[in-house]
Protein backbone atom coordinates (compact mmCIF):
# COMPACT_ATOMS: atom_id res chain seq x y z
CA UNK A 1 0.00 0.00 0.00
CA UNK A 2 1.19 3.39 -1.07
CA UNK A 3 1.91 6.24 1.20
CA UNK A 4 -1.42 8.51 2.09
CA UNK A 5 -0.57 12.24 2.06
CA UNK A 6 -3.45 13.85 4.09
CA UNK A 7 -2.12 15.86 6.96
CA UNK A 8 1.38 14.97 5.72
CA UNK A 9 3.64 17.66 6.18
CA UNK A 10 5.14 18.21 2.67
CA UNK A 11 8.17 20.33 1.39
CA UNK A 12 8.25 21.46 -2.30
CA UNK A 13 11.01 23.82 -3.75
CA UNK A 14 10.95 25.75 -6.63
CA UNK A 15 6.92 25.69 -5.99
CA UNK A 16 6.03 28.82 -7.63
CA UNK A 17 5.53 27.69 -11.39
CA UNK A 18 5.81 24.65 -13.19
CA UNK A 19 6.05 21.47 -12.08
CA UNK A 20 6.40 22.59 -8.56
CA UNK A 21 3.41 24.51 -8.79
CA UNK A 22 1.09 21.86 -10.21
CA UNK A 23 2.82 19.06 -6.94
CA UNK A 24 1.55 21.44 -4.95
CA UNK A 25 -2.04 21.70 -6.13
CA UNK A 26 -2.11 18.20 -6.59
CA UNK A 27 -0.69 17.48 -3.06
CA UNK A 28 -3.29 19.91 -1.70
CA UNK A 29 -6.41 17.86 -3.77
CA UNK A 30 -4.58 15.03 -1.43
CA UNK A 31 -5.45 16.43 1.94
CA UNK A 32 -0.86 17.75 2.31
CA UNK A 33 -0.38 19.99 4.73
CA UNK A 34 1.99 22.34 2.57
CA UNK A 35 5.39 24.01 2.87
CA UNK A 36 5.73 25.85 -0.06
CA UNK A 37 9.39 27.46 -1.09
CA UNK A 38 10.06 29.79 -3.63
CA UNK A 39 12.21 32.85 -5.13
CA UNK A 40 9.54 34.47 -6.18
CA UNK A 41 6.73 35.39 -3.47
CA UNK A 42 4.24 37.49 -5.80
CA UNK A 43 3.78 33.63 -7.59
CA UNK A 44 4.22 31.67 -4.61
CA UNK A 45 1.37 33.63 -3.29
CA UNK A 46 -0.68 32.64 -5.76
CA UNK A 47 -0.24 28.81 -5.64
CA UNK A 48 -0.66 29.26 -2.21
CA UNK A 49 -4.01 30.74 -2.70
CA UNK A 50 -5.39 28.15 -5.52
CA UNK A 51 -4.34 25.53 -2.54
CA UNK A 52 -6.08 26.77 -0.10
CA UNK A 53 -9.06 27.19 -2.12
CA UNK A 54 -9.37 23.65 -2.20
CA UNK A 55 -8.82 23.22 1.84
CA UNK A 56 -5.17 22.42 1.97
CA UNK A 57 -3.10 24.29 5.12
CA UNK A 58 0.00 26.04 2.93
CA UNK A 59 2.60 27.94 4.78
CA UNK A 60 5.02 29.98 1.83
CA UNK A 61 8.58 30.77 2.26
CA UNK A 62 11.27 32.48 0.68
CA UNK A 63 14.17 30.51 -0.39
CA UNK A 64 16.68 30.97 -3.02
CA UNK A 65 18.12 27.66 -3.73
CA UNK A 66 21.94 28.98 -4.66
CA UNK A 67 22.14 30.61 -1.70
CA UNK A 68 23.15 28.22 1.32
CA UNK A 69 22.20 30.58 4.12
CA UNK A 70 18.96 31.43 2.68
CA UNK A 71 18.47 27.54 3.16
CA UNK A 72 19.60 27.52 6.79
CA UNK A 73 17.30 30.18 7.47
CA UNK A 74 14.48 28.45 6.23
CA UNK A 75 15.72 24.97 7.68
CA UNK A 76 16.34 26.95 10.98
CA UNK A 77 12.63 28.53 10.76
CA UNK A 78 10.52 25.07 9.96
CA UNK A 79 12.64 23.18 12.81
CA UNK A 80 11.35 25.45 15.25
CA UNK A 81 8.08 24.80 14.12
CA UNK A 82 8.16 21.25 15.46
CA UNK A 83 5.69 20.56 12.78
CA UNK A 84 7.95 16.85 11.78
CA UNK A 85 8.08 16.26 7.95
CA UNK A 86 6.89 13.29 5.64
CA UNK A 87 7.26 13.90 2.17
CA UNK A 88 10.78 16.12 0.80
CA UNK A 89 10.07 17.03 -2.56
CA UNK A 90 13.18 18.58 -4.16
CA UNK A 91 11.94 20.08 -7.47
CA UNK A 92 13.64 23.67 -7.81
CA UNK A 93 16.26 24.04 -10.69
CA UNK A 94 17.75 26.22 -13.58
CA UNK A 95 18.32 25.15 -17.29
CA UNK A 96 21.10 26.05 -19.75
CA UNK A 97 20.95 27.02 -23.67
CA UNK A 98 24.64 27.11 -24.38
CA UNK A 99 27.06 24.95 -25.61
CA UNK A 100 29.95 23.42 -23.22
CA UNK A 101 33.05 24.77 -24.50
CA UNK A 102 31.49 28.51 -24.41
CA UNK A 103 29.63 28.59 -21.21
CA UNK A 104 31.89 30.74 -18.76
CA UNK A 105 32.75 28.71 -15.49
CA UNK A 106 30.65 31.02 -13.53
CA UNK A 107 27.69 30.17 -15.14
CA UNK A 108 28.66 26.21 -14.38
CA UNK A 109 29.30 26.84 -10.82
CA UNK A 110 25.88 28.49 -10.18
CA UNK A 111 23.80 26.20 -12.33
CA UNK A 112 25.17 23.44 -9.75
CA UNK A 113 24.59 25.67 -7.02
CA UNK A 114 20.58 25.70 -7.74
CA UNK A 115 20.06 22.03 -9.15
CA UNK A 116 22.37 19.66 -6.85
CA UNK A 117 24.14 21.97 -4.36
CA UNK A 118 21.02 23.61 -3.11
CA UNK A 119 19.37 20.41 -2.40
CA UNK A 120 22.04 18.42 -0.73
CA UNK A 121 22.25 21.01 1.57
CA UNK A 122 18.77 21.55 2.55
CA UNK A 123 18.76 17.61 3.02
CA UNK A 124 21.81 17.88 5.41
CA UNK A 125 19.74 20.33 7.20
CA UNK A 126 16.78 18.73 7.84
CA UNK A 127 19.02 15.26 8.57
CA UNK A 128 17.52 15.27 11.96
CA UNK A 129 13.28 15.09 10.82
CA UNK A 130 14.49 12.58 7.79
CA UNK A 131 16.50 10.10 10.62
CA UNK A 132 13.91 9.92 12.71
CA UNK A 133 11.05 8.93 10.38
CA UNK A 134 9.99 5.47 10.09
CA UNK A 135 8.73 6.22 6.25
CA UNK A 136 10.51 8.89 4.51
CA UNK A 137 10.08 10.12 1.32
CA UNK A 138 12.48 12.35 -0.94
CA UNK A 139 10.93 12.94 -4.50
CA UNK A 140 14.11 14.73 -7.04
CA UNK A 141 12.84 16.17 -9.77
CA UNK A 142 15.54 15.35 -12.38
CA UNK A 143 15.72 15.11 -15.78
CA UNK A 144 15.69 13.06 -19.19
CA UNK A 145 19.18 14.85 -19.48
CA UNK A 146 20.19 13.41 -16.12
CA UNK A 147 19.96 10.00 -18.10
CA UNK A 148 22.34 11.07 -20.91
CA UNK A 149 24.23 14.28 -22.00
CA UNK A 150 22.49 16.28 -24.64
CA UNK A 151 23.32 19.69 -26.58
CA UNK A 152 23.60 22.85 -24.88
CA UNK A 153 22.84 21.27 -21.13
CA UNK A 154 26.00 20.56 -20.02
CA UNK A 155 25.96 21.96 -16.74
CA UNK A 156 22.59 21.33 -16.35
CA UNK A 157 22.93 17.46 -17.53
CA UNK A 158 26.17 17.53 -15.14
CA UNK A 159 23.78 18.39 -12.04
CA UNK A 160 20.80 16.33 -13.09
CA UNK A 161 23.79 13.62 -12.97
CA UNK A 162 25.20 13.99 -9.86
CA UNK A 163 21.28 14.22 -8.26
CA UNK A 164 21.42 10.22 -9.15
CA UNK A 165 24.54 9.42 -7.42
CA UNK A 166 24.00 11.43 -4.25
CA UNK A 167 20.29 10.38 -3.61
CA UNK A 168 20.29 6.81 -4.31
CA UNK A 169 23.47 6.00 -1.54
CA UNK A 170 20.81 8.66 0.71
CA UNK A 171 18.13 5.64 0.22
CA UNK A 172 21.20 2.66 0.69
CA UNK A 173 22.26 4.13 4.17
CA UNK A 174 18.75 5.32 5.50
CA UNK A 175 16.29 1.96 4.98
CA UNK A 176 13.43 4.14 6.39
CA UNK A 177 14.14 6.54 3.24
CA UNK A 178 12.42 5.97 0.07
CA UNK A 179 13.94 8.68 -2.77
CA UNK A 180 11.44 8.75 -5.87
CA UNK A 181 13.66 10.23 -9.01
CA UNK A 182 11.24 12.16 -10.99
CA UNK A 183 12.58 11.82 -14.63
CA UNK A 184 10.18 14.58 -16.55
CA UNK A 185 10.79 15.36 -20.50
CA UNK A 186 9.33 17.60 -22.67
CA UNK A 187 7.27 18.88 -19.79
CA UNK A 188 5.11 22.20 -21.00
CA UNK A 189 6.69 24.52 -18.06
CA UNK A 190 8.36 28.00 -18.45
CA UNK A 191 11.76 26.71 -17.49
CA UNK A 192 13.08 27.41 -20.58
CA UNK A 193 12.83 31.54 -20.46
CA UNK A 194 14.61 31.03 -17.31
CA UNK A 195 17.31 29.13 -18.96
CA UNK A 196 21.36 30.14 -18.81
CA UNK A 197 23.29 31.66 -21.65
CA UNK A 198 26.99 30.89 -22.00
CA UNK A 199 27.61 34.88 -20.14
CA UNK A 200 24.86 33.91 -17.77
CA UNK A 201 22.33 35.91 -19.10
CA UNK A 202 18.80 34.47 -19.46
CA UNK A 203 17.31 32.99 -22.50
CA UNK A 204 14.45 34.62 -22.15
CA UNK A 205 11.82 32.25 -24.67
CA UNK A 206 9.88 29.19 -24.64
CA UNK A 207 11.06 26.55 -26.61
CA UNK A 208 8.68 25.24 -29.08
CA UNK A 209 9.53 21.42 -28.17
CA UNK A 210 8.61 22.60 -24.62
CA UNK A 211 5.52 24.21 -24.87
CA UNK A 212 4.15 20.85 -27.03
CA UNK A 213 5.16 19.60 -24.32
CA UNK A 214 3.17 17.00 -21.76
CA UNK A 215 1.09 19.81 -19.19
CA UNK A 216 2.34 20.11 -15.42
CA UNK A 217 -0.85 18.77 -14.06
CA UNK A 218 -0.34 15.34 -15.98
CA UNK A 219 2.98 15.52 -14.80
CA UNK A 220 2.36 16.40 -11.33
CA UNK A 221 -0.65 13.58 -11.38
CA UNK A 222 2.02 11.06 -12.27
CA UNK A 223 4.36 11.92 -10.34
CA UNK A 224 2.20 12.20 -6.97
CA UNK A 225 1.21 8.56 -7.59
CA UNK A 226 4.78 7.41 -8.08
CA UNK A 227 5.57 9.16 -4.66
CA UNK A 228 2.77 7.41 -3.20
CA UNK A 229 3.79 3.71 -4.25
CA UNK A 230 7.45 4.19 -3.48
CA UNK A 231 8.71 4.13 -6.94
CA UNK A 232 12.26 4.80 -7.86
CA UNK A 233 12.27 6.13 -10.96
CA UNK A 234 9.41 7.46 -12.84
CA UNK A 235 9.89 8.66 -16.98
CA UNK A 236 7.15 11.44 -17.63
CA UNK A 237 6.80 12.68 -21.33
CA UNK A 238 6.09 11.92 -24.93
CA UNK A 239 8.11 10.32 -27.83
CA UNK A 240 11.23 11.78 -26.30
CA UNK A 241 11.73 9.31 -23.48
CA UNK A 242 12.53 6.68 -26.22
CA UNK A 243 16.00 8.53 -26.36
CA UNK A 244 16.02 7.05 -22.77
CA UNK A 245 15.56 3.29 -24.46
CA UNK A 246 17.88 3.88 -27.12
CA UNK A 247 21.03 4.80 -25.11
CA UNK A 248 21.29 2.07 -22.98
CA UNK A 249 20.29 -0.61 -25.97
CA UNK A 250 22.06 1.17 -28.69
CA UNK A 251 24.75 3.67 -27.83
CA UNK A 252 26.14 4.78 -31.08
CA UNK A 253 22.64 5.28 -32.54
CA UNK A 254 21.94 7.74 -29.23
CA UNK A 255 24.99 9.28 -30.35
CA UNK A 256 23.83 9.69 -33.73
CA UNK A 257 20.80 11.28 -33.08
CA UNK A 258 21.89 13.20 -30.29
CA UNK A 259 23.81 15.41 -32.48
CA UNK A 260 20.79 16.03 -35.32
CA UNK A 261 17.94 16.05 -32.37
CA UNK A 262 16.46 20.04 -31.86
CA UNK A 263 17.69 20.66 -28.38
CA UNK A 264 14.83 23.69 -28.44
């Protein structure tokens, strides 16, 4: 039997648009008790408000994922709470639209910051709630390009990486842990306008492959349900996950089509 979520005290990063933002209404339609973290608070706010309308308790926060001591502010704030957590759902993160060789080390260094540095550190944090749980859950959003490299993600596919490595020995030393990897596509989100040039600047559009992409709320559905059964890994998208498929049957014909595939 699956985890139940009502009047489970739930975490979700990066809950202000997107994926996070459709977890979060779908957590609420669940009964969650919410935590909701986010950069921006204007959009937060909102969420916050279409989960309440539909009874959920939502407390909103201010976090910016680069920044460590914005996360032991927060971590510092909910301990004191004594409020316990059930359900960590690390979904925040920043793409890339530039190609490897170009992308200034800066910009590296603080795409890592957001999508695995950010994250390992809030987890550290709140080491103490996730110990003494007898049924833990961490849910990582990563990514399709946390499964392979692909053009013009390399710091972003570097991250998405390293989220694998880190989170499954988290599950291997803590039995009472179960991380659910959250491995979306083509999901139709505005991640892309947030995206990193190779100065750092942002890319400012949607990409047409992502907004024919699958919607957040089928996403979030999906993924809520893989949370609930305790599933490891859980591919959400269209055609695009066979890419997925075809690099671990037949590596030289991902390669191939890696290189002629629109990374946009």
């Amino acid at each position: 039997m699956g985890m139940v979520f009502k009047d489970r005290n739930i975490i979700i990063t990066g809950a202000s648009s997107g994926i996070g933002a459709a977890l979060a209404v779908e957590f609420a339609s669940e009964g969650a008790r919410l935590h909701l973290l986010a950069r921006n608070m204007e959009r937060l706010s909102n969420v916050a408000q279409a989960c309440r309308s539909i009874g959920a308790q939502v407390e909103e926060y201010q976090v910016d994922m680069a920044d460590m001591a914005s996360i032991d502010s927060f971590c510092a704030t909910y301990l004191d709470k004594g409020c316990g957590l059930d359900v960590l759902v690390l979904n925040a993160g920043i793409s890339q639209r530039s190609d490897a060789l170009s992308t200034e080390a800066s910009v590296t260094r603080g795409i890592m910051e957001t999508d695995f540095f950010g994250p390992v550190h809030m987890t550290t944090c709140l080491a103490g709630l996730i110990r003494s749980s007898k049924d833990f859950r961490i849910a990582v959003t990563s990514s399709i390009s946390g499964l392979f490299g692909f053009p013009l993600r390399s710091a972003y596919c570097a991250a998405k990486h390293a989220l694998f490595g880190y989170f499954e020995t988290i599950e291997i030393e803590n039995p009472q842990v179960r991380v659910t990897f959250l491995i979306p596509g083509r999901i139709n989100t505005p991640i892309s306008r947030s995206a990193r040039l190779a100065d750092g600047s942002g890319y400012g559009q949607m990409d047409p492959g992502q907004a024919r992409g699958v919607s957040a709320e089928k996403c979030a559905r999906k993924a809520v349900k893989a949370i609930a059964r305790g599933k490891r890994r859980k591919l959400i998208g269209g055609a695009e996950l066979l890419m997925v498929h075809i690099k671990r049957l037949c590596p030289s014909l991902f390669f191939f089509l890696a290189r002629r595939v629109s990374s946009v």
